[in-house]
Protein backbone atom coordinates (compact mmCIF):
# COMPACT_ATOMS: atom_id res chain seq x y z
CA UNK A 1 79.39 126.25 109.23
CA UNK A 2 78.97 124.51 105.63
CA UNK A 3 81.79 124.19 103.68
CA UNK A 4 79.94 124.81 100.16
CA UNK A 5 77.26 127.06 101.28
CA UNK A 6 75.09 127.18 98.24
CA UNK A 7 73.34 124.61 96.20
CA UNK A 8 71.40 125.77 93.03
CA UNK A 9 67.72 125.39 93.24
CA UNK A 10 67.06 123.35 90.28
CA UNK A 11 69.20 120.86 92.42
CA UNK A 12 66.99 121.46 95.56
CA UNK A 13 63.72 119.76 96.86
CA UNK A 14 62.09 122.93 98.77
CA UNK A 15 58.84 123.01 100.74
CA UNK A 16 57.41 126.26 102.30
CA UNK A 17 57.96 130.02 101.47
CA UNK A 18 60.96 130.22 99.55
CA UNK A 19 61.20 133.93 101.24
CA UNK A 20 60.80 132.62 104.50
CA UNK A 21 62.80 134.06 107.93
CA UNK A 22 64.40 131.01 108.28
CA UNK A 23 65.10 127.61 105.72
CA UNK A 24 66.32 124.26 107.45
CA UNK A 25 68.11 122.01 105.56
CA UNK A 26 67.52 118.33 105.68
CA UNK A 27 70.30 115.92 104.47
CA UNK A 28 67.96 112.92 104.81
CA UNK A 29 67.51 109.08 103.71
CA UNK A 30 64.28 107.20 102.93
CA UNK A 31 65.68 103.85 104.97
CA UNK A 32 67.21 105.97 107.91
CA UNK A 33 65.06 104.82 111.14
CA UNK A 34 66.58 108.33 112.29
CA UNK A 35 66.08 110.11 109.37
CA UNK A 36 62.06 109.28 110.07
CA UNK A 37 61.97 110.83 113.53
CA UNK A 38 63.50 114.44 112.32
CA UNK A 39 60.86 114.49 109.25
CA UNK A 40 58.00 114.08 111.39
CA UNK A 41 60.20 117.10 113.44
CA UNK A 42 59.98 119.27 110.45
CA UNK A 43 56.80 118.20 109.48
CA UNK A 44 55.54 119.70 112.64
CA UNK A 45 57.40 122.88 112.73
CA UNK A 46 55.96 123.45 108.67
CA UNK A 47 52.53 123.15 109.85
CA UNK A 48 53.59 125.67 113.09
CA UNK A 49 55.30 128.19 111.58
CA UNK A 50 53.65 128.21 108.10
CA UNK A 51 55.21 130.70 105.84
CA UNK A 52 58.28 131.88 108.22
CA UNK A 53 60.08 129.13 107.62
CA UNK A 54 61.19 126.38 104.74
CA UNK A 55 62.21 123.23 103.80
CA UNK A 56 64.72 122.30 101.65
CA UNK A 57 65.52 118.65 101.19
CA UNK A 58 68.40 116.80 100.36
CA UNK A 59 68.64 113.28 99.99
CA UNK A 60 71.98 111.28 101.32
CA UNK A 61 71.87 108.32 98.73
CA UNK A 62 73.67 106.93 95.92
CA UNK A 63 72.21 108.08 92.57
CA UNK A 64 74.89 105.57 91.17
CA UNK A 65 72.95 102.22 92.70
CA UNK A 66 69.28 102.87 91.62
CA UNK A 67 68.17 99.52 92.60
CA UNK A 68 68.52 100.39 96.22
CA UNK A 69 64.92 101.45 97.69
CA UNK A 70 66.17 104.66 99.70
CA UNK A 71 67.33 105.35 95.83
CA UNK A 72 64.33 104.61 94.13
CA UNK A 73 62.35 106.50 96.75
CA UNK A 74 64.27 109.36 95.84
CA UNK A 75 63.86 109.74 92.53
CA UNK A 76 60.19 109.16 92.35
CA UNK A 77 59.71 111.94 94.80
CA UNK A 78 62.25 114.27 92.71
CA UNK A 79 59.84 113.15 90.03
CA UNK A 80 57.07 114.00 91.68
CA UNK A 81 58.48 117.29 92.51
CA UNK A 82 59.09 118.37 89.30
CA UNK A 83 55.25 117.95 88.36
CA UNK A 84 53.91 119.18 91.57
CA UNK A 85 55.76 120.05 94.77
CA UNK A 86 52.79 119.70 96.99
CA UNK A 87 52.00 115.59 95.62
CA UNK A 88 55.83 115.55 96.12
CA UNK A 89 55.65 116.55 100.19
CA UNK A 90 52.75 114.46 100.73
CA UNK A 91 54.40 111.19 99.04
CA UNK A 92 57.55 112.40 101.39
CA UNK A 93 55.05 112.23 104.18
CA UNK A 94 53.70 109.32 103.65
CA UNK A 95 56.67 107.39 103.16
CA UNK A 96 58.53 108.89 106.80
CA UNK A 97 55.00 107.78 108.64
CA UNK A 98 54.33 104.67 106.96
CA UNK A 99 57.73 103.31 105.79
CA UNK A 100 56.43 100.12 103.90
CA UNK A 101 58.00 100.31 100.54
CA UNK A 102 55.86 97.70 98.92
CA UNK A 103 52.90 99.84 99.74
CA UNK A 104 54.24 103.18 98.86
CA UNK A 105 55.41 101.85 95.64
CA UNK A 106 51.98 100.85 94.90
CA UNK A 107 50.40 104.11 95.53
CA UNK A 108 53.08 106.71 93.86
CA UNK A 109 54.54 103.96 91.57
CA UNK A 110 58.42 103.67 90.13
CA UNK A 111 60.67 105.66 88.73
CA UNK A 112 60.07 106.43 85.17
CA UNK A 113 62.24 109.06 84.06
CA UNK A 114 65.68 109.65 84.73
CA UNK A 115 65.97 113.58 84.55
CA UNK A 116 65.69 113.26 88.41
CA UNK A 117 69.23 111.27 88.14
CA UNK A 118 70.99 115.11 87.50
CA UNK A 119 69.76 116.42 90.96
CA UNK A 120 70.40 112.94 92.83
CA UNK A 121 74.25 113.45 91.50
CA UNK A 122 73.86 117.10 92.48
CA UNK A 123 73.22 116.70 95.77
CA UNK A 124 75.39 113.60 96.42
CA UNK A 125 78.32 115.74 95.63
CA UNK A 126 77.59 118.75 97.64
CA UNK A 127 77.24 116.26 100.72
CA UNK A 128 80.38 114.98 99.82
CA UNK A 129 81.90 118.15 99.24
CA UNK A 130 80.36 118.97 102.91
CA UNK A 131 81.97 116.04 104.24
CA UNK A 132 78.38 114.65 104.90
CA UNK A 133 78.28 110.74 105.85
CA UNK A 134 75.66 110.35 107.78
CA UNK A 135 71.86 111.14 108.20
CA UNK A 136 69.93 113.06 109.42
CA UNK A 137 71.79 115.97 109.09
CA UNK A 138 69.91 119.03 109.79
CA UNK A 139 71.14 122.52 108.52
CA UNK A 140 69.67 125.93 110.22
CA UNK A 141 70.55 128.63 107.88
CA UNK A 142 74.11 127.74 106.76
CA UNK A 143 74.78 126.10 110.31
CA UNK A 144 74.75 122.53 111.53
CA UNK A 145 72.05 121.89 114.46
CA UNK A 146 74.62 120.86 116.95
CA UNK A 147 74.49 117.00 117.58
CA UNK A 148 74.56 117.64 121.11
CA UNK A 149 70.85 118.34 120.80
CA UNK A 150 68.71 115.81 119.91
CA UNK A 151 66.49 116.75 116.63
CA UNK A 152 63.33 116.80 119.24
CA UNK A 153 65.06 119.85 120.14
CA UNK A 154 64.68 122.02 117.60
CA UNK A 155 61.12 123.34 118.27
CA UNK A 156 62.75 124.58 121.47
CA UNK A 157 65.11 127.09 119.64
CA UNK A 158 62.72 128.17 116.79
CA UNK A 159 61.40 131.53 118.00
CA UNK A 160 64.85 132.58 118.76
CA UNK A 161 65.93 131.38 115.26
CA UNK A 162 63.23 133.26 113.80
CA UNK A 163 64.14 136.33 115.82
CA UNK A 164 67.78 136.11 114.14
CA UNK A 165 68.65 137.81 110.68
CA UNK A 166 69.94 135.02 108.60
CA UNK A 167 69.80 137.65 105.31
CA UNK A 168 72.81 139.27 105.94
CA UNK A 169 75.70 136.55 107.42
CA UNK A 170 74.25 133.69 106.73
CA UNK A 171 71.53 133.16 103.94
CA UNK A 172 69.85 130.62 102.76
CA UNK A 173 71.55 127.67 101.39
CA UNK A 174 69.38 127.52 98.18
CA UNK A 175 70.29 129.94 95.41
CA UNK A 176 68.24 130.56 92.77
CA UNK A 177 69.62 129.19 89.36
CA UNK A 178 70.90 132.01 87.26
């Protein structure tokens, strides 16, 4: 279980039904070769299961070196969020299939603002606090997806996770701001 359960949502990058069964958590990063395979995992399992489940995305890189690409990647898709979430899962998309930064850059373009720099900070420290140091880290309700699955795994289990009641014990890990 996750040591700091909740993260607040204006800190959160969600995709899907934000009233769904079941949310997984990804703690992921743009220049993980792993990180690439579990995205295209999720990806599938959103287009499945549609509106029972959701996405929430959290990205595992330093919002203190911003000339890193995995940083810069970050933040323009943050930025992108914040104008419109659905641009925002597509740019996501594009960058876990294609990973070619010079290209992506020249379709969705740099950085420009640096509002985004709040929720990069955010979420570094609740991975910290989590004790996160690696990626992909994928979070089913408030549980770790044990690493003695692979993430290919994790269509295997979803009807069963869907079955479960994760209202009551262990909620969603996004909370809406207050």
């Amino acid at each position: 279980m996750i040591l700091a359960p909740v993260i607040d949502d204006r800190h959160s990058i969600f995709f899907g039904n934000p009233n769904a069964v079941l949310i997984v958590t990804s703690v992921t990063n743009p220049m993980c070769g792993f990180c690439e395979d579990a995205f295209k995992v999720y990806d599938r399992l959103m287009k499945q299961y549609g509106d029972r489940i959701g996405l929430n995305i959290l990205f595992n890189v330093s919002p203190y070196n911003l000339e890193e690409e995995n940083s810069r990647i970050a933040q323009k898709v943050i930025e992108i969020y914040g104008k419109d979430p659905k641009i925002a899962y597509k740019a996501l998309r594009d960058w876990f299939y294609n990973r070619n930064f010079t290209d992506w850059i020249n379709i969705y373009g740099h950085p420009k603002d640096e509002n985004e720099l709040i929720i990069l900070k955010n979420q570094y420290q609740w991975i910290r606090t989590n004790d996160i140091n690696y990626s992909p880290v994928t979070i089913v309700g408030q549980n770790y997806f044990p690493k003695k699955y692979d993430i290919e795994d994790l269509p295997m289990f979803m009807e069963f996770l869907l079955s479960m009641d994760f209202s009551q014990k262990n909620g969603p890990i996004v909370r809406k701001a207050q």
